[in-house]
Protein backbone atom coordinates (compact mmCIF):
# COMPACT_ATOMS: atom_id res chain seq x y z
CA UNK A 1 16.41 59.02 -22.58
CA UNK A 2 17.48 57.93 -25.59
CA UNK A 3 20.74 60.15 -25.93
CA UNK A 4 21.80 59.31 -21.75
CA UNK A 5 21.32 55.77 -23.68
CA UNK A 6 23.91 56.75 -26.42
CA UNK A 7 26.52 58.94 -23.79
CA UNK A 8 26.46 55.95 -21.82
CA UNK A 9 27.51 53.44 -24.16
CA UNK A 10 29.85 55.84 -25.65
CA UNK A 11 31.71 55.61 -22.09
CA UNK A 12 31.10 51.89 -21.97
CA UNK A 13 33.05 51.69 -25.05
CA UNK A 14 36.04 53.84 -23.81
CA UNK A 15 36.60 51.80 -20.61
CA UNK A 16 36.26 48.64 -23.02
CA UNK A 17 38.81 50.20 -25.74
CA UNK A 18 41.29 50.86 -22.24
CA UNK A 19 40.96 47.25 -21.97
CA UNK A 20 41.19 46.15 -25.57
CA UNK A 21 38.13 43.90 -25.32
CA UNK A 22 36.49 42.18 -27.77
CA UNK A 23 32.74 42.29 -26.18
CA UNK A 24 29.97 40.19 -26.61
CA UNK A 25 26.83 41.60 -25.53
CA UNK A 26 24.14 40.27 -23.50
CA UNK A 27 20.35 41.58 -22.06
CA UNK A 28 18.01 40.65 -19.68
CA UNK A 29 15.19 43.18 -19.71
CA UNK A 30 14.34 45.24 -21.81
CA UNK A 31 16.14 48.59 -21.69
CA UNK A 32 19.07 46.36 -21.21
CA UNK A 33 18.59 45.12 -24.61
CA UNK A 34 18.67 48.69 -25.91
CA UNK A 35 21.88 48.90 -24.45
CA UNK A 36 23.53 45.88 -25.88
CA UNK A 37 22.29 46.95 -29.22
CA UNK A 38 23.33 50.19 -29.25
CA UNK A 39 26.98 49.10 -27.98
CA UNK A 40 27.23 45.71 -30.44
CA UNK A 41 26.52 47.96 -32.97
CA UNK A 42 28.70 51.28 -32.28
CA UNK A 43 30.69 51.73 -35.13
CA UNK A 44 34.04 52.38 -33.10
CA UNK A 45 33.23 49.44 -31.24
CA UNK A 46 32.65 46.98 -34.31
CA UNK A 47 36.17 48.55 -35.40
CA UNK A 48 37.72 47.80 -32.09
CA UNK A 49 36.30 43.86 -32.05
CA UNK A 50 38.49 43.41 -35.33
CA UNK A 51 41.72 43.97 -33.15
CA UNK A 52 40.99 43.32 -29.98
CA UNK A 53 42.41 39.78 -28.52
CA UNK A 54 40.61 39.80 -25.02
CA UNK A 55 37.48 38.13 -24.82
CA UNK A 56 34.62 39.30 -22.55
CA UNK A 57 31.00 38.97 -21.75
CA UNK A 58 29.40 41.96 -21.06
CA UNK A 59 25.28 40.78 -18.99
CA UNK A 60 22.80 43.65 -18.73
CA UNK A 61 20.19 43.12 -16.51
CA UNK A 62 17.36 45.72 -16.09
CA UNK A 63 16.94 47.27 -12.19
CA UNK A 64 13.24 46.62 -12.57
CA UNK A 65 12.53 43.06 -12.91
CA UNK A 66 13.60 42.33 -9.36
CA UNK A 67 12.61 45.50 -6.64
CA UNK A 68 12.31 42.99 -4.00
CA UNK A 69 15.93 42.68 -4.20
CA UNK A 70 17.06 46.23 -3.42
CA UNK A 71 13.89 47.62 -1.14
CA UNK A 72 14.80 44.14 0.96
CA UNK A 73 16.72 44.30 4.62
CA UNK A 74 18.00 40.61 3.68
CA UNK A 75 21.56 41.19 3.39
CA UNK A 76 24.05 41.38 6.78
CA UNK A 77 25.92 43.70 5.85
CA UNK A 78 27.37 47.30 7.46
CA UNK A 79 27.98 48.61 4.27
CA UNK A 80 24.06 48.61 2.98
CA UNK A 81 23.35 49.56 6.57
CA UNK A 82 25.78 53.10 6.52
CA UNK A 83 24.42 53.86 2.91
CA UNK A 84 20.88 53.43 4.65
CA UNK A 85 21.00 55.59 7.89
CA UNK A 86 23.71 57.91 7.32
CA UNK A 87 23.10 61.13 4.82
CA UNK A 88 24.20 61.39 1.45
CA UNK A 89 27.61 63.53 0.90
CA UNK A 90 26.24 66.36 -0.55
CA UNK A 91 26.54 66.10 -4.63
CA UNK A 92 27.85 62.44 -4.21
CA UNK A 93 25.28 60.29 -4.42
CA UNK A 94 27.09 56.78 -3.86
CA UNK A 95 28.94 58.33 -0.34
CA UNK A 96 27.57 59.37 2.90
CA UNK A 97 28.33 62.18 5.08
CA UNK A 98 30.27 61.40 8.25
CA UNK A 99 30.64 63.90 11.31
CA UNK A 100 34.08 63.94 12.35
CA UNK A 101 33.43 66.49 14.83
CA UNK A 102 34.24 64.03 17.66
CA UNK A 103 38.11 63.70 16.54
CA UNK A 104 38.56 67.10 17.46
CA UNK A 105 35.94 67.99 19.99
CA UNK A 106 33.96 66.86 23.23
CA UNK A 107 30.88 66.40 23.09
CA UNK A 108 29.07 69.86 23.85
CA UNK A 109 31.83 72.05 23.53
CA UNK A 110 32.46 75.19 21.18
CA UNK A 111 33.51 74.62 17.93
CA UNK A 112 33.29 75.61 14.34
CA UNK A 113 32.71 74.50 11.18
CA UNK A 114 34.12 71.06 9.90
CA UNK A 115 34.13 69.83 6.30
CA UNK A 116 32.40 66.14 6.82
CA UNK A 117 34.22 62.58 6.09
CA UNK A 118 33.42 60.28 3.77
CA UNK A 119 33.40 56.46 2.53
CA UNK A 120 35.44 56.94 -0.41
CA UNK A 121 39.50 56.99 0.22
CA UNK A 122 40.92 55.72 -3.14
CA UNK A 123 44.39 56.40 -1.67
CA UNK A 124 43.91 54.33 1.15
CA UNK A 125 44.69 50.73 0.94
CA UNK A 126 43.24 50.21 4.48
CA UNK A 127 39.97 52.20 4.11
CA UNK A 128 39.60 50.43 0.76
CA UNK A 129 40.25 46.72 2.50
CA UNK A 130 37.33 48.35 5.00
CA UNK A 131 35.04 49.08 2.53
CA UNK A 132 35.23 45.60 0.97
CA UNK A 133 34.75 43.56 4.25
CA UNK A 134 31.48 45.87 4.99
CA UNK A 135 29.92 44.32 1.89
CA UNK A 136 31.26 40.88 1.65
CA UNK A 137 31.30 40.04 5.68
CA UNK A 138 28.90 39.91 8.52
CA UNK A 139 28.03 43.21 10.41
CA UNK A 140 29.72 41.83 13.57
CA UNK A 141 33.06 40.48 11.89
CA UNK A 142 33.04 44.12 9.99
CA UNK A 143 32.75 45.71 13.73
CA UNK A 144 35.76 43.33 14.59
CA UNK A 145 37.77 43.62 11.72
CA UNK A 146 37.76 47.74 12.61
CA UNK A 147 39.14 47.05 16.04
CA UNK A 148 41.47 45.27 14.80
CA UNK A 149 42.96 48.00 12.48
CA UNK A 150 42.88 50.69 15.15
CA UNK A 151 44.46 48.36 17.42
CA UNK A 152 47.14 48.14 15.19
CA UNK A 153 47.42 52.05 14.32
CA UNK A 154 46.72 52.89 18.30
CA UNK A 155 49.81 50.76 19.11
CA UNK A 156 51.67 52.22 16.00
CA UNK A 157 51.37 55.47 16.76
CA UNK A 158 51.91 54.72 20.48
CA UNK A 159 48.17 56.07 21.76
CA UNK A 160 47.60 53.40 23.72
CA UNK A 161 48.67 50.14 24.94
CA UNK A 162 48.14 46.88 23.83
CA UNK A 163 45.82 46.05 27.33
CA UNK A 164 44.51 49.13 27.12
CA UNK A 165 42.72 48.49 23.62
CA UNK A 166 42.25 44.87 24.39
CA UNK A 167 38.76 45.76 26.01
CA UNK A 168 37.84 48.87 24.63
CA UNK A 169 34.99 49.88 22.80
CA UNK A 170 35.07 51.01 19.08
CA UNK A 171 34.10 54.37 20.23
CA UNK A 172 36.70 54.77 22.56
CA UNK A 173 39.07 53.64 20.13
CA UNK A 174 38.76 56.65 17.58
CA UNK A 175 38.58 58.78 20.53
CA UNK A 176 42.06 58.22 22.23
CA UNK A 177 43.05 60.13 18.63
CA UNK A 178 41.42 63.51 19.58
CA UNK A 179 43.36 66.78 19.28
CA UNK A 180 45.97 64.38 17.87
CA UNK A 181 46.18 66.66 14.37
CA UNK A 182 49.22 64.32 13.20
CA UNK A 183 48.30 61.20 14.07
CA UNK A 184 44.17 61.95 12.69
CA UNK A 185 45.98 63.08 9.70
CA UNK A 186 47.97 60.03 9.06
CA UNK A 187 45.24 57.71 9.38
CA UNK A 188 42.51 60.22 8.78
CA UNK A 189 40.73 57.68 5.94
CA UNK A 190 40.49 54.72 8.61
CA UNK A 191 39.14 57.27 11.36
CA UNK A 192 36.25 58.14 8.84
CA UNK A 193 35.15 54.95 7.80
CA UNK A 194 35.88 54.10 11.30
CA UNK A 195 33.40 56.69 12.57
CA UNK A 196 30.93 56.37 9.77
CA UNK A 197 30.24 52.38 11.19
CA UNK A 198 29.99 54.02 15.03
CA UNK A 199 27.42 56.66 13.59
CA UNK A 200 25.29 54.23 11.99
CA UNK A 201 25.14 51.78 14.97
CA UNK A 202 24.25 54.35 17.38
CA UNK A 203 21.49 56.25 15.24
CA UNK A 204 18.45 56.50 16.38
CA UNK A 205 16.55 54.30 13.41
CA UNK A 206 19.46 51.71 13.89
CA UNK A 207 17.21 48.66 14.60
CA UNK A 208 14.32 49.69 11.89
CA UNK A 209 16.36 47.44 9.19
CA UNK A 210 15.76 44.45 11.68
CA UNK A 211 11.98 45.22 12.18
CA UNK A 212 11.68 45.95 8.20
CA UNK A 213 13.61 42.60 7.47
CA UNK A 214 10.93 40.67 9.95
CA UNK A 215 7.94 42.35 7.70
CA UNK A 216 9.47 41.17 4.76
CA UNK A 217 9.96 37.75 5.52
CA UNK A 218 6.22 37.99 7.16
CA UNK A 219 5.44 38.84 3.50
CA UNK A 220 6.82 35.25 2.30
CA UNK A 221 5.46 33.35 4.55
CA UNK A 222 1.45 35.01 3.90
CA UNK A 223 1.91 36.59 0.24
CA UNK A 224 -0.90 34.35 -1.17
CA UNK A 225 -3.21 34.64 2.13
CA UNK A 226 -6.25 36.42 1.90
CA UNK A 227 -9.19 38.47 4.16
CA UNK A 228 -7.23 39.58 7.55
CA UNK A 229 -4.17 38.04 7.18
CA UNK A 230 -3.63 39.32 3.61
CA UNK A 231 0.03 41.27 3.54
CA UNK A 232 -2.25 44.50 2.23
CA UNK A 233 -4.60 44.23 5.71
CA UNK A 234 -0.91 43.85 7.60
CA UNK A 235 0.48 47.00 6.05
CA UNK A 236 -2.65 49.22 6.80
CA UNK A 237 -1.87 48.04 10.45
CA UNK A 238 1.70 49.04 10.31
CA UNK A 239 0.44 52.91 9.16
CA UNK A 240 -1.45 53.34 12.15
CA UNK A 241 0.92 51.87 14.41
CA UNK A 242 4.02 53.10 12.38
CA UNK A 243 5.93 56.01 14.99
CA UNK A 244 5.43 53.37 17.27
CA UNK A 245 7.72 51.13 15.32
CA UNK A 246 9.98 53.58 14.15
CA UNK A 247 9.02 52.92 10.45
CA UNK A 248 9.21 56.59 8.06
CA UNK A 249 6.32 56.91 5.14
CA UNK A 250 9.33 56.28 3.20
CA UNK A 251 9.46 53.15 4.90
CA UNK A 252 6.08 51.88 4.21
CA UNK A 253 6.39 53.18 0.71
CA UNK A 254 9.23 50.95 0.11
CA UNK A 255 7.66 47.59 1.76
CA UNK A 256 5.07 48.20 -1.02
CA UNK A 257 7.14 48.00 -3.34
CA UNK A 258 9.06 44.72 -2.22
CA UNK A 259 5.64 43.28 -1.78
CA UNK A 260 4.47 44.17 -5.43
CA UNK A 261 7.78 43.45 -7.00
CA UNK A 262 7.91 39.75 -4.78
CA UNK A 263 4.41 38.87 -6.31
CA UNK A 264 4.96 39.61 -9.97
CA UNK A 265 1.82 38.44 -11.93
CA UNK A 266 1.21 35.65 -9.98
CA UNK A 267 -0.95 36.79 -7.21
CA UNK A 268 -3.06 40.35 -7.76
CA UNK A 269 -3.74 42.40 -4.92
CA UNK A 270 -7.38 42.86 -3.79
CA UNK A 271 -8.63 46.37 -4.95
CA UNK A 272 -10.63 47.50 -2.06
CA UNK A 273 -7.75 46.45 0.14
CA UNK A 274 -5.16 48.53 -1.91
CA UNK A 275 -7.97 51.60 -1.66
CA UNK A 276 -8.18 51.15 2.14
CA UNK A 277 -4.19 51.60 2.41
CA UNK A 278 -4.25 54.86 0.06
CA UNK A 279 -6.84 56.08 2.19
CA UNK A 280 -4.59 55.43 5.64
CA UNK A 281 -1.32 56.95 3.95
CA UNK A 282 -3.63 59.52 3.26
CA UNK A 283 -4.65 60.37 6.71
CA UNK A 284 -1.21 59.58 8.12
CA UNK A 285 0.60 61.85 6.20
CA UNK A 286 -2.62 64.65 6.61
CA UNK A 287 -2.14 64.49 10.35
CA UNK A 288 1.55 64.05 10.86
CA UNK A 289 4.13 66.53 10.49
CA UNK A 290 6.91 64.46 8.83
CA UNK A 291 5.36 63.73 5.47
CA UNK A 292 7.48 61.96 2.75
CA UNK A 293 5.64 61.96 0.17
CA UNK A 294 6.66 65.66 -0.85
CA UNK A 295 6.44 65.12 -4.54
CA UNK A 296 3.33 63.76 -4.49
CA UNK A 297 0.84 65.36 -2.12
CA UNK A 298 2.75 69.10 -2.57
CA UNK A 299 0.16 69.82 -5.18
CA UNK A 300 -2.24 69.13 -3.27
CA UNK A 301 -1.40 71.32 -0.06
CA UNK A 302 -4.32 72.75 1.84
CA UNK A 303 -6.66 70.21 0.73
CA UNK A 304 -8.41 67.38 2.56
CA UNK A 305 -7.06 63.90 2.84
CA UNK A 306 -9.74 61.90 0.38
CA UNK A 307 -7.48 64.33 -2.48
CA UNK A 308 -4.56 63.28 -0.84
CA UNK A 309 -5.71 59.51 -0.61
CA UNK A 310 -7.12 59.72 -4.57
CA UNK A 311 -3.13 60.53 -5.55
CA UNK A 312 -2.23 57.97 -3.57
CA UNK A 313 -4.15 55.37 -4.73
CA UNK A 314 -2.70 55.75 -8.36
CA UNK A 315 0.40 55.76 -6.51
CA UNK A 316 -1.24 51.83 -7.03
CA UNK A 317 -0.88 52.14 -10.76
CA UNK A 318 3.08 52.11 -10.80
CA UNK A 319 3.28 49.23 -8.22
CA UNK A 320 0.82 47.19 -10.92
CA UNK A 321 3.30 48.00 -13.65
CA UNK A 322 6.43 46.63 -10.86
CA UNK A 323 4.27 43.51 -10.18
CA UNK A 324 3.79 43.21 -14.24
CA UNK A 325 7.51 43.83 -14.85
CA UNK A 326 8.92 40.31 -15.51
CA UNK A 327 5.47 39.32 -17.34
CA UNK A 328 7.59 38.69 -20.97
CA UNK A 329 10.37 36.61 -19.46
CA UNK A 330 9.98 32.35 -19.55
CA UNK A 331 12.97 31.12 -17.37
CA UNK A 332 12.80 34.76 -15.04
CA UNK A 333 8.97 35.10 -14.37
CA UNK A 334 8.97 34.21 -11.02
CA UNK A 335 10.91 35.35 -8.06
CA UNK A 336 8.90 33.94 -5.39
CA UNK A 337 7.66 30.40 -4.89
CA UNK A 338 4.93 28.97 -2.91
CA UNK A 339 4.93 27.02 0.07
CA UNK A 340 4.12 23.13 0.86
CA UNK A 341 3.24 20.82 3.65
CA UNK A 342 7.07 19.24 2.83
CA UNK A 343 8.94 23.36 2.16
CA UNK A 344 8.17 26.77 2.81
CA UNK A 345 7.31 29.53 0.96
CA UNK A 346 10.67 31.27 -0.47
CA UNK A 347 11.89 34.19 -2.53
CA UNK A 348 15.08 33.49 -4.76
CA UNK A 349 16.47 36.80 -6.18
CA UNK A 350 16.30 36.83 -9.79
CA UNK A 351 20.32 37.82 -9.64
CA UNK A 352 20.83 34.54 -7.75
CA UNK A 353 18.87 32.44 -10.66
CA UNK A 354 20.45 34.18 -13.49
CA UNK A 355 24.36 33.48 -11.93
CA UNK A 356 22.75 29.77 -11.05
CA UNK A 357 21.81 29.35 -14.33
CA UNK A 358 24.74 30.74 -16.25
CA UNK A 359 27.82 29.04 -14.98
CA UNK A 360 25.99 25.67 -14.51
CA UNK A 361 27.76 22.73 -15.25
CA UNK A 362 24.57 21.39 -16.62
CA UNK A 363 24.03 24.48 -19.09
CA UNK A 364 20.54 24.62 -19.47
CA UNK A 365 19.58 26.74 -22.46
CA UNK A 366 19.14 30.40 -21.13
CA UNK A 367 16.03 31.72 -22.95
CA UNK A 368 15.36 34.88 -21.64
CA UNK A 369 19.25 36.18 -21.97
CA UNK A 370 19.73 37.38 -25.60
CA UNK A 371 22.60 37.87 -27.04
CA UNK A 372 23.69 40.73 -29.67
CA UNK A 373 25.10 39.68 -32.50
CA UNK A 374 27.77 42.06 -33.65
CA UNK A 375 28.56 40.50 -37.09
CA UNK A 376 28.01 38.16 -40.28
CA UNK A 377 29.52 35.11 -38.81
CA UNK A 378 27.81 35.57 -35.36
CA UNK A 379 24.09 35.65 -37.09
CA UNK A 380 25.06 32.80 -39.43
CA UNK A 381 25.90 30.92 -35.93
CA UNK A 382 22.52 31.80 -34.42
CA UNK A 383 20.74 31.02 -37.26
CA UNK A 384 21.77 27.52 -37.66
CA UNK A 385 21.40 26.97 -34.37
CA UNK A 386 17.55 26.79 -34.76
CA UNK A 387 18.48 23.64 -37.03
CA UNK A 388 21.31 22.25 -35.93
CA UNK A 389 22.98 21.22 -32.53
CA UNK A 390 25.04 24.13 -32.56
CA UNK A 391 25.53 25.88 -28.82
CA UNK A 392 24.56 29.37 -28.65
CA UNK A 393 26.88 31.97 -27.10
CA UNK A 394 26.77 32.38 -23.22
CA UNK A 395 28.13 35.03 -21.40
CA UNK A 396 30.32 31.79 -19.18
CA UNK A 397 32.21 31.64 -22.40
CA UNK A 398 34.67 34.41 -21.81
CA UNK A 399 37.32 34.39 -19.18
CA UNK A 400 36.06 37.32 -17.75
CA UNK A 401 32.34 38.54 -17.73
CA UNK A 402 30.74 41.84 -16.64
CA UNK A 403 27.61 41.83 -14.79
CA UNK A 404 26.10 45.46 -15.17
CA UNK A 405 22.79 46.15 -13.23
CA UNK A 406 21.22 48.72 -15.53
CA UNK A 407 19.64 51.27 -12.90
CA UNK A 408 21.40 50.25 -9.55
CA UNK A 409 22.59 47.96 -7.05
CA UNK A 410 23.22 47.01 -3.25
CA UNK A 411 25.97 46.02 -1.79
CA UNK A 412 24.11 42.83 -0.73
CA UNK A 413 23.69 42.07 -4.19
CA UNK A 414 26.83 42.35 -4.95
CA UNK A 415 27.88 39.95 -2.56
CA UNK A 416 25.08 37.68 -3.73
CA UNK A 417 26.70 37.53 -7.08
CA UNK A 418 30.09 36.94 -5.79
CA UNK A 419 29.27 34.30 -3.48
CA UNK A 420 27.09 32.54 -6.03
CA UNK A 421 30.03 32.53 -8.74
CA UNK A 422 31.91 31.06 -6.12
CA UNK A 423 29.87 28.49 -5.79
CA UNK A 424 29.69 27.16 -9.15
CA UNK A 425 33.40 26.76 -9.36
CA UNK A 426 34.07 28.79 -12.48
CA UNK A 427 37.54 30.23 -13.63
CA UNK A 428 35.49 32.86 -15.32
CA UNK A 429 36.48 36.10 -13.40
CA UNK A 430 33.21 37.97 -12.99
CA UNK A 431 33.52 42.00 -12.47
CA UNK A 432 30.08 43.57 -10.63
CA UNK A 433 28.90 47.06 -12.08
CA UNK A 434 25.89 49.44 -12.28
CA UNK A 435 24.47 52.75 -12.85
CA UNK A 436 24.48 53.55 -8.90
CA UNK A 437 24.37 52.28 -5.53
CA UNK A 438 21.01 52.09 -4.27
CA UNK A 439 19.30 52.61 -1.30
CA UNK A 440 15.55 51.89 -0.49
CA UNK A 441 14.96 55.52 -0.63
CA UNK A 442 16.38 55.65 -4.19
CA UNK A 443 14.18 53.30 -5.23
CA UNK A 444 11.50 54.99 -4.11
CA UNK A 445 12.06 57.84 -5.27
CA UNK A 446 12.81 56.64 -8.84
CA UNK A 447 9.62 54.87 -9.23
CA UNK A 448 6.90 56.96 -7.42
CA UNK A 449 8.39 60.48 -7.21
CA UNK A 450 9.42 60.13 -10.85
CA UNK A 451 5.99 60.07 -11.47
């Protein structure tokens, strides 16, 4: 791990040399700390700080003190919702895979093979303004603001007429472009993000986000109830009743961990009650022919379901070490706060506390964020400042700061972070990046299949 660590950085430092930055590094978690120190102290890195005149902030923040955040359904958004239901582009992991058989055919006829469409159109400034309105607007203004741009290119390209598009559905939008090969290739990069946002609102699992997101918040409201209306009881309920709802294994998997990661240390999950679930995956995914768990029960094919439900319950053992992930922090510990006869219980992603806290006019003191010192006069600063009224540094200071999320990030996130910058009023421009785009599924798979 360590040398990915050190290739990383190495790249970190190349897109920071193409913008002749002189970085100051923060953490928050700790393989984000790693990070920062590796990069404060790269030697072509101190060397370019000595020239460098642009100042900027770079904030690591480790993927694993906040699951709830990226296994959640809370954000509105059509671009988290296409990452979720449509299939990954094979070898691109942050794309999806769009059929754009329906440009060329009808439904049901003959036809061969057709290379799929994608999300990603660099060249495009109109896919690209797309793309950026699926994460920062509504799922219904997203919907509109596509009509609106085929309008346009229907009318352009003289397809249709301006009544004629007035009332017509997305779908038969795209369509008045089939067996059009010049007109599909001028705008082919709107026609596949186009089609993509049809595809996902017409699959088959397109309401399961809904019915996850209504779990979730279920999990709020009773997170520190106990006996039969403990979240653990409601979750051995949704197994049994689970093809009913539409909900995968994948998707049980994943309210797990949101429930685990929501908790932290401050409520501990009953044992027998976490046995009892094991025991129900178990027999769900014994007697049904869909199982995803593959990486874990594949060793343990042929056998009966208390083997299957014994790996499975130290399936248990990770979700302890989510729940304990944010046990070091002070200011971070919690991400989920109780309820009261005057408020109810609520769950404020750690993201949203961090941004809170770090452009706040008040500037409260930010004691889990460390910062790297990268030199003499930076360590003298920090030292004093343990005896003297001297301000630390804080990653508001520069006029632009990078927020990296070390291990992944949603789209919803992202336009949590934005929105909360916003907010505060800050000229500081403030640049979103990460390892990956993540998907419940990725999550999953990076923190039980990895086992």
């Amino acid at each position: 791990m360590l040398s990915e660590i050190k290739l990383f950085v190495a790249s970190l430092d190349a897109l920071l040399e193409d913008l002749s930055a002189r970085d100051e590094c923060f953490c928050l978690g700790s393989t984000s700390a790693i990070i920062a120190s590796e990069l404060a102290n790269l030697p072509s890195a101190r060397a370019r700080r000595k020239t460098s005149q642009n100042k900027v902030s770079l904030l690591f923040i480790d993927r694993t003190l906040d699951l709830a955040s990226c296994t959640g359904h809370h954000g509105d958004n059509l671009f988290d919702h296409i990452r979720q239901l449509l299939p990954e582009l094979y070898d691109r992991h942050n794309d999806v895979s769009v059929n754009v058989m329906p440009l060329f055919y009808k439904e049901g006829a003959e036809h061969g093979r057709i290379a799929p469409g994608c999300l990603s159109h660099s060249d495009s400034s109109t896919a690209t303004h797309l793309l950026q309105s699926f994460v920062m607007l509504r799922q219904k203004d997203s919907l509109s603001e596509i009509k609106r741009q085929l309008k346009e290119v229907l009318q352009k390209e003289q397809l249709c007429t301006a009544q004629t598009t007035q009332a017509a559905e997305l779908q038969d939008m795209v369509y008045e472009f089939r067996g059009n090969m010049d007109a599909i290739r001028r705008n082919s990069a709107l026609l596949q993000v186009a089609l993509a946002a049809i595809q996902a609102q017409s699959n088959e699992h397109a309401s399961c986000p809904n019915a996850l997101l209504s779990v979730e918040k279920m999990f709020v409201r009773n997170l520190a109830e106990t006996g039969l209306d403990s979240p653990l009881r409601f979750i051995q309920k949704l197994i049994t009743e689970r093809k009913e709802n539409g909900f995968s294994q994948r998707d049980i998997a994943a309210l797990l961990i949101f429930l685990y990661s929501l908790s932290g240390d401050k409520i501990s999950m009953d044992k027998r009650e976490e046995k009892a679930v094991a025991q129900a995956l178990a027999k769900d995914a014994m007697s049904s022919g869909d199982v995803d768990f593959p990486l874990i029960i594949r060793p343990l094919s042929g056998r009966g379901p208390k083997d299957v439900a014994y790996t499975l319950y130290d399936m248990f053992a990770l979700l302890q070490r989510v729940s304990t992930a944010r046990k070091d922090l002070q200011q971070y510990k919690h991400v989920y706060t109780e309820g009261s006869t005057a408020q109810p219980a609520s769950y404020t992603p750690l993201l949203q506390q961090v941004m809170h806290d770090v452009f706040s006019p008040a500037r409260p003191e930010l004691l889990d964020i460390e910062c790297k010192s990268t030199g003499l006069r930076d360590l003298i600063k920090s030292g004093f400042s343990l005896f003297m009224n001297v301000s630390k540094p804080r990653p508001s200071d520069t006029p632009l700061l990078i927020v990296f999320l070390v291990g992944g990030v949603t789209a919803s996130e992202v336009k949590l972070i934005i929105d909360t910058v916003k907010l505060s009023h800050t000229t500081t421009k403030v640049i979103v990046g990460s390892t990956m785009l993540l998907t419940p599924a990725d999550v999953l798979r990076g923190i039980i299949h990895s086992n």
